[in-house]
C-alpha atoms as a PDB file:
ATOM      1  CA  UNK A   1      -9.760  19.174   7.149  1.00  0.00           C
ATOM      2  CA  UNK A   2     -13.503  18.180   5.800  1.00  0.00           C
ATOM      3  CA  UNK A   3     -13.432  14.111   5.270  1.00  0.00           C
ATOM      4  CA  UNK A   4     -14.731  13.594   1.438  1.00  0.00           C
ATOM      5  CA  UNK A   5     -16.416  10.752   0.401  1.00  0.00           C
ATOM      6  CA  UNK A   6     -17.017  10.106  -3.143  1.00  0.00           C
ATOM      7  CA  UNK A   7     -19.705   8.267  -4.697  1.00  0.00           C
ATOM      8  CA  UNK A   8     -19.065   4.713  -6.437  1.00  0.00           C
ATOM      9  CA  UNK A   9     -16.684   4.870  -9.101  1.00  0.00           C
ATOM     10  CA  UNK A  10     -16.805   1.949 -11.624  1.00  0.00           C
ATOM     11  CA  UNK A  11     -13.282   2.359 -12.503  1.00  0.00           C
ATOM     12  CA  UNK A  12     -11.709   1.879  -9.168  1.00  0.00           C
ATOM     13  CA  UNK A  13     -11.621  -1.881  -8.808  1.00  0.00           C
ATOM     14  CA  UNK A  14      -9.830  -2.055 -12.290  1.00  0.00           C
ATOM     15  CA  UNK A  15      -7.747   0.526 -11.077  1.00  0.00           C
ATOM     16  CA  UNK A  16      -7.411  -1.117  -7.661  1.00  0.00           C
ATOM     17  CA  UNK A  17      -5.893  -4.438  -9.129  1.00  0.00           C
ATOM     18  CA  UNK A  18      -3.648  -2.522 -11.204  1.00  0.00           C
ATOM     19  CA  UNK A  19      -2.121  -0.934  -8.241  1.00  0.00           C
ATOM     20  CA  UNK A  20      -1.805  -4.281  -6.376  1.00  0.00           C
ATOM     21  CA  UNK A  21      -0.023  -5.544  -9.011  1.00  0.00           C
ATOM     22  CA  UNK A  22       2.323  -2.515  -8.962  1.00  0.00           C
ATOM     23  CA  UNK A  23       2.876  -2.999  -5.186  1.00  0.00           C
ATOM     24  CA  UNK A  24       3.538  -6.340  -5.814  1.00  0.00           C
ATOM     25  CA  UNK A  25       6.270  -6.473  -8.471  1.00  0.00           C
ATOM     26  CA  UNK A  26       8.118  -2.871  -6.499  1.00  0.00           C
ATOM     27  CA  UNK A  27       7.966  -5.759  -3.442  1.00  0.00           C
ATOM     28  CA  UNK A  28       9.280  -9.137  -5.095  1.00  0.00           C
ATOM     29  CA  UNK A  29      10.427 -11.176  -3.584  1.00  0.00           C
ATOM     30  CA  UNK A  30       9.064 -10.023  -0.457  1.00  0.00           C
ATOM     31  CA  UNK A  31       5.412  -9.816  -1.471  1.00  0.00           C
ATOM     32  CA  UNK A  32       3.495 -13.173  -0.738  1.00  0.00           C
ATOM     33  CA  UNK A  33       0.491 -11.643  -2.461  1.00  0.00           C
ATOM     34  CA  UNK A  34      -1.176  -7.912  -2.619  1.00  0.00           C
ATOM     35  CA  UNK A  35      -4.574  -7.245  -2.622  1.00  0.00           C
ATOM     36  CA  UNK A  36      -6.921  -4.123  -3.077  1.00  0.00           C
ATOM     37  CA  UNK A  37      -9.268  -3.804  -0.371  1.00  0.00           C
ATOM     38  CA  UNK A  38     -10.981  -1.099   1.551  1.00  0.00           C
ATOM     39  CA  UNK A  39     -14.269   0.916   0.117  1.00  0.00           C
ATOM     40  CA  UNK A  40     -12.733   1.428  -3.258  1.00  0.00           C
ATOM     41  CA  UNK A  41     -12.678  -2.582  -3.574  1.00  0.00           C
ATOM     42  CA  UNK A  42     -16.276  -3.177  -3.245  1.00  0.00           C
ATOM     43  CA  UNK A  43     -18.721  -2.253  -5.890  1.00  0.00           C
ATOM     44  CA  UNK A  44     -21.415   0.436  -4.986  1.00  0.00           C
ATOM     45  CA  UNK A  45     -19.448   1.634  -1.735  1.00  0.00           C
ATOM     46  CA  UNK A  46     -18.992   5.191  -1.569  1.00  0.00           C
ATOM     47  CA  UNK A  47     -15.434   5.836  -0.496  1.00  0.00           C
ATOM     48  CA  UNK A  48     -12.579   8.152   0.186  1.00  0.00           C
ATOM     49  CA  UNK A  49     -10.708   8.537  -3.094  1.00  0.00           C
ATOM     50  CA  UNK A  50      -8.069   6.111  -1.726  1.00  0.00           C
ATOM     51  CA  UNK A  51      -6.841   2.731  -2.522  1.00  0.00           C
ATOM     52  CA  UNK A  52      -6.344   0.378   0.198  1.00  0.00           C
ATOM     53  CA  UNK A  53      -4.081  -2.590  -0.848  1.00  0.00           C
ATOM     54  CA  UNK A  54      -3.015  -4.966   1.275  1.00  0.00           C
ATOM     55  CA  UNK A  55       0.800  -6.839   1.088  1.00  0.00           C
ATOM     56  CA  UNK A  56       1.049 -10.246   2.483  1.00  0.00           C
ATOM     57  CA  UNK A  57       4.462 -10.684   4.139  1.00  0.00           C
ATOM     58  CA  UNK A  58       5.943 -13.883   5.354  1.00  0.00           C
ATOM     59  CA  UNK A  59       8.209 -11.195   8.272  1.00  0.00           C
ATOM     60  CA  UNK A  60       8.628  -7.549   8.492  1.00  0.00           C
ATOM     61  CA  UNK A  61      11.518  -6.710   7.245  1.00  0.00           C
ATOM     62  CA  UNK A  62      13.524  -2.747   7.249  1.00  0.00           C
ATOM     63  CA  UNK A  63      14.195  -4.285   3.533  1.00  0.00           C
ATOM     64  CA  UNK A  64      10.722  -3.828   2.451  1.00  0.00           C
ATOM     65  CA  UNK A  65      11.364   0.001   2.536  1.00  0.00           C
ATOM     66  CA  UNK A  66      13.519   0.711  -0.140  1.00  0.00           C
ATOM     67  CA  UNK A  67      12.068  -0.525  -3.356  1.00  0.00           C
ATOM     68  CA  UNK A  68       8.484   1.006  -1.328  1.00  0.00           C
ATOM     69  CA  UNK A  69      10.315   3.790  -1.469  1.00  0.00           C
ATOM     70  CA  UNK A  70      11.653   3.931  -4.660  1.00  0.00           C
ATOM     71  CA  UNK A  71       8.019   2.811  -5.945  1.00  0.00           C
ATOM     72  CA  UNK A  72       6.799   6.567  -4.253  1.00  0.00           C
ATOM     73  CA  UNK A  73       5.770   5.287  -0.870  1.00  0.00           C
ATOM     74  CA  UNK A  74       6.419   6.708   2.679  1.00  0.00           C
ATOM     75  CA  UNK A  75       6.357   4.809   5.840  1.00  0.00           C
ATOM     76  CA  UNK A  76       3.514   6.080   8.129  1.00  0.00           C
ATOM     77  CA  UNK A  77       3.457   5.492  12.075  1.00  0.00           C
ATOM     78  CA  UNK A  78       0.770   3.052  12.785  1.00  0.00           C
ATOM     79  CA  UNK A  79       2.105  -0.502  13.851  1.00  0.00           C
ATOM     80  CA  UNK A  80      -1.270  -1.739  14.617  1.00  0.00           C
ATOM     81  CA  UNK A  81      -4.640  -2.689  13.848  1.00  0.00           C
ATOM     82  CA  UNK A  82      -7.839  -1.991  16.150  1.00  0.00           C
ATOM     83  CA  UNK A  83      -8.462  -5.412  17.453  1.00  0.00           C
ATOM     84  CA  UNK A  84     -12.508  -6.113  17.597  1.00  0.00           C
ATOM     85  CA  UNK A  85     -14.306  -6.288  20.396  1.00  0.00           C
ATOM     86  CA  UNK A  86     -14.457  -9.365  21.455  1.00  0.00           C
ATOM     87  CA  UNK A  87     -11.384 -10.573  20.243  1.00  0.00           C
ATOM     88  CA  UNK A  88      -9.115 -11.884  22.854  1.00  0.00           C
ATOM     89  CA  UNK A  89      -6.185 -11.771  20.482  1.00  0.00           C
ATOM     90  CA  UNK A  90      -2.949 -10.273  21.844  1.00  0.00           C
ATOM     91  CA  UNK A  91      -2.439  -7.112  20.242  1.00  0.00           C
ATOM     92  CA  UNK A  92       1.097  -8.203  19.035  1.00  0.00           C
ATOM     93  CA  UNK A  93      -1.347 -10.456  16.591  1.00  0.00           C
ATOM     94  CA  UNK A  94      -2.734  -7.231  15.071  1.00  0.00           C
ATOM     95  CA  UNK A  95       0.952  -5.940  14.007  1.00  0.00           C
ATOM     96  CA  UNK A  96       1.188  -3.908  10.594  1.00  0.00           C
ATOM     97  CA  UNK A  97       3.371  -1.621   9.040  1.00  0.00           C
ATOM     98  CA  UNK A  98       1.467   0.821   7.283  1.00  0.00           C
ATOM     99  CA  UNK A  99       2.941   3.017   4.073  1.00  0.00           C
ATOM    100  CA  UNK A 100       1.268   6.159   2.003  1.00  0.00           C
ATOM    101  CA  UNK A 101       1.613   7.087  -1.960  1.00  0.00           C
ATOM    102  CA  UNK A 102      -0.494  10.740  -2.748  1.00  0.00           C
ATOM    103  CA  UNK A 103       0.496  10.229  -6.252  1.00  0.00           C
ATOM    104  CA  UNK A 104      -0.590   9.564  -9.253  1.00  0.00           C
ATOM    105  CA  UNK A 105      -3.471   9.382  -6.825  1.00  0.00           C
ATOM    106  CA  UNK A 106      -3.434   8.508  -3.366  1.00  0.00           C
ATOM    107  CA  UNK A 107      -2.870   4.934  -1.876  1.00  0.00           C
ATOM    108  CA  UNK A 108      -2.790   3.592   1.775  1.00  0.00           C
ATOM    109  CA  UNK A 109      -0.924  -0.102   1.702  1.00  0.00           C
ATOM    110  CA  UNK A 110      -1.384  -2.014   4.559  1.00  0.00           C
ATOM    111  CA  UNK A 111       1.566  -4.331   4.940  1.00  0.00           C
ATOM    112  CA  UNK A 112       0.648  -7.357   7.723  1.00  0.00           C
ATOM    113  CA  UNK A 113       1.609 -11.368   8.129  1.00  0.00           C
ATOM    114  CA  UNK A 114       0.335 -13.527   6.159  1.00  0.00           C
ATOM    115  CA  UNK A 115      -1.573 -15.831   8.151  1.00  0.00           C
ATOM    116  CA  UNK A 116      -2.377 -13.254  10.763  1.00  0.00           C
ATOM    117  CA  UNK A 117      -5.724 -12.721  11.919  1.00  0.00           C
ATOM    118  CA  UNK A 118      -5.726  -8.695  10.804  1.00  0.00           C
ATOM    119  CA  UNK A 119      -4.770  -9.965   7.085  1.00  0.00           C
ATOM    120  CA  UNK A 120      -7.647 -12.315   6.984  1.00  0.00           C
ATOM    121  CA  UNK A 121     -10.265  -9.419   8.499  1.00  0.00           C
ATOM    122  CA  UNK A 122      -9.271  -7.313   5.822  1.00  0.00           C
ATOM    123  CA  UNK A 123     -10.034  -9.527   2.977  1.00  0.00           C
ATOM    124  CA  UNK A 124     -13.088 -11.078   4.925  1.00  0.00           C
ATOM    125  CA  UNK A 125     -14.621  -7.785   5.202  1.00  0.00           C
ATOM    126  CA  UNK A 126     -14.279  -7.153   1.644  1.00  0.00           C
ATOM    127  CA  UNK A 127     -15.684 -10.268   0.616  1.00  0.00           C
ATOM    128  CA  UNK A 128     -18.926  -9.992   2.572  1.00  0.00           C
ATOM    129  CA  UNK A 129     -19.613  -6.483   1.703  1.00  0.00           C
ATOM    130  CA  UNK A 130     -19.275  -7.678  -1.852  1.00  0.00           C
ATOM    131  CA  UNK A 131     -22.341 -10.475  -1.642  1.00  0.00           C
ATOM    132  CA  UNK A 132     -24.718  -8.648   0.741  1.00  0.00           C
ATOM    133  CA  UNK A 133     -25.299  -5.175  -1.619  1.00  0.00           C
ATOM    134  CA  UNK A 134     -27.762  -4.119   0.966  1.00  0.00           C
ATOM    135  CA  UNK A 135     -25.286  -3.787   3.610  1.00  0.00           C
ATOM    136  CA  UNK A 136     -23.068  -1.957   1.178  1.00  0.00           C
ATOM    137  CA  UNK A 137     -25.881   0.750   0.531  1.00  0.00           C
ATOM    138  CA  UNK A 138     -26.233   0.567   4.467  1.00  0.00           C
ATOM    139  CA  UNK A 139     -22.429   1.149   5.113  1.00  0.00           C
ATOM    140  CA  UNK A 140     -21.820   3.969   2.910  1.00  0.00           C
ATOM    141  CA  UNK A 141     -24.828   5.838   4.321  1.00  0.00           C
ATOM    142  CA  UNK A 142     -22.893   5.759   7.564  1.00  0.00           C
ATOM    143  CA  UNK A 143     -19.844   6.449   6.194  1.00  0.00           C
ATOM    144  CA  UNK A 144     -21.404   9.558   4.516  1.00  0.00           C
ATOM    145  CA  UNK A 145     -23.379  10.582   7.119  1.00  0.00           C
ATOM    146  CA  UNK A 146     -20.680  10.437   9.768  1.00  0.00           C
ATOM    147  CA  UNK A 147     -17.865  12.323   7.456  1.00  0.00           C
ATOM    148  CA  UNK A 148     -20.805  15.042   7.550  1.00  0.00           C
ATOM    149  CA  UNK A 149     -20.320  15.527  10.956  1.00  0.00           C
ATOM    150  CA  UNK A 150     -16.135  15.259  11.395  1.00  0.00           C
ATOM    151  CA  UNK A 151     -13.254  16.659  10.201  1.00  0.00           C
ATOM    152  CA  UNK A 152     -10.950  14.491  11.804  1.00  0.00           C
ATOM    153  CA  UNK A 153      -9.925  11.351  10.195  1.00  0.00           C
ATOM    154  CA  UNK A 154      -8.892  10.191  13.931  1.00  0.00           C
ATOM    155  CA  UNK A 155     -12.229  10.754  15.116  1.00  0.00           C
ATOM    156  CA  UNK A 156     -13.707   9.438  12.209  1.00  0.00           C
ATOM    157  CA  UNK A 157     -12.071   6.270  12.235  1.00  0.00           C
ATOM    158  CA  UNK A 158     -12.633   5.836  16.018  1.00  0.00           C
ATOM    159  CA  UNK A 159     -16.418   6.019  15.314  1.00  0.00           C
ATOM    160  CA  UNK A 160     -15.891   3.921  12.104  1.00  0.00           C
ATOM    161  CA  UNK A 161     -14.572   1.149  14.567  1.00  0.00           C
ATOM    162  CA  UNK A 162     -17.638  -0.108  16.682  1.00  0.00           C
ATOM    163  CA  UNK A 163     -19.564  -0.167  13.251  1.00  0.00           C
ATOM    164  CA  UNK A 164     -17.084  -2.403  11.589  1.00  0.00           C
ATOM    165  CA  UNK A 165     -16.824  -4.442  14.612  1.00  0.00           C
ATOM    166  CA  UNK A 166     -20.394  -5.374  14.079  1.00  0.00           C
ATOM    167  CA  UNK A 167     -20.141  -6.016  10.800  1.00  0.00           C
ATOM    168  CA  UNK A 168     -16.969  -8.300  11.154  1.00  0.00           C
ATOM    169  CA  UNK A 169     -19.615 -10.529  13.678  1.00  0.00           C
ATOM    170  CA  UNK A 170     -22.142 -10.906  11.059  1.00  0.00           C
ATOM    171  CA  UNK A 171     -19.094 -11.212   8.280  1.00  0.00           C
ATOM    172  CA  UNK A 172     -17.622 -14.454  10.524  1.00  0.00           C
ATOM    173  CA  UNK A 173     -20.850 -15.955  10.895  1.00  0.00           C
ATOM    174  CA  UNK A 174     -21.457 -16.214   6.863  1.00  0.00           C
ATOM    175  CA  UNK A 175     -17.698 -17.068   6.575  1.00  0.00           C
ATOM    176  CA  UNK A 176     -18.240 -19.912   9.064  1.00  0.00           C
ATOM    177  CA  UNK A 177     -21.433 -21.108   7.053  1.00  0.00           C
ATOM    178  CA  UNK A 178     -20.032 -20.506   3.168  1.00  0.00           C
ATOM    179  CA  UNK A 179     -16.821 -22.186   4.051  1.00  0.00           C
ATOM    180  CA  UNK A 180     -15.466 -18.746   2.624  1.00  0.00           C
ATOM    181  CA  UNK A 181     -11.532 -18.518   3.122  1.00  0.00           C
ATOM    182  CA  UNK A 182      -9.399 -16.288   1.986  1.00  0.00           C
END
């Protein structure tokens, strides 16, 4: 099946924050905090036309699936997040549970520990996309480009990888010097 990626939308962080805030009251009290990440969270970043949200969880808990359930969500299969190179992290650190919504439109939610080192990637990748625009026009060029060429989301996320890797070192380097947290 072709990968599509859309252009910006201006409506999708709006939309994005209205979702998380969905998520998060279908969660309470589980939810620590959910947040809309992922392409569709960053202005001018071309994108799958999917929300990624992230939920904040002090445990995993088999509890967490009923009212995601009830709120339209199925449980998917991955348990864990590609660890960068160069991490030496045990991969138990990288540890998700990971849940899919196709309508009213689709929605992947990435549930992981707060605290965790995957949980803070996520939102530091977000945030440095969102001040350096040039890397954004960059990234979604690739993104583009390399859904062109595969019809495999697999594949296409395995390629995806490297490139985000490299952008996570540059993205830890400005967090380091801004003092960003998340």
């Amino acid at each position: 099946m072709p990968i599509h990626i859309d252009p910006s939308a201006a409506g999708w962080r709006a939309r994005g924050l209205e979702l998380a805030a969905e998520v998060h009251a279908a969660a309470a009290p589980l939810s620590l905090r959910v947040e809309h990440i992922g392409s569709t969270a960053i202005p001018g970043m071309a994108a799958k036309p999917v929300y990624d949200l992230q939920l904040s969880v002090a445990a995993f808990s088999p509890a967490l699936d009923t009212p995601l359930a009830a709120a339209g969500f199925a449980r998917g299969p991955y348990e864990h997040d590609h660890v960068p190179a160069g991490r030496g992290d045990a991969p138990d650190l990288w540890r998700k549970r990971f849940y899919t919504r196709d309508s009213p439109e689709p929605v992947n939610l990435h549930v992981r520990l707060a605290g965790s080192p995957n949980e803070r990637l996520a939102l530091l990748f977000r945030d440095w996309l969102r001040a350096h625009p040039a890397a954004v026009a960059a990234y979604a060029a690739f993104k583009t480009t390399l859904a062109g060429h595969l019809d495999d989301l697999g594949a296409y996320t395995d390629v995806k990888d490297p490139v985000v890797d490299l952008v996570v070192a540059a993205a830890e380097d400005w967090a380091a010097a801004t003092g960003w947290r998340p």
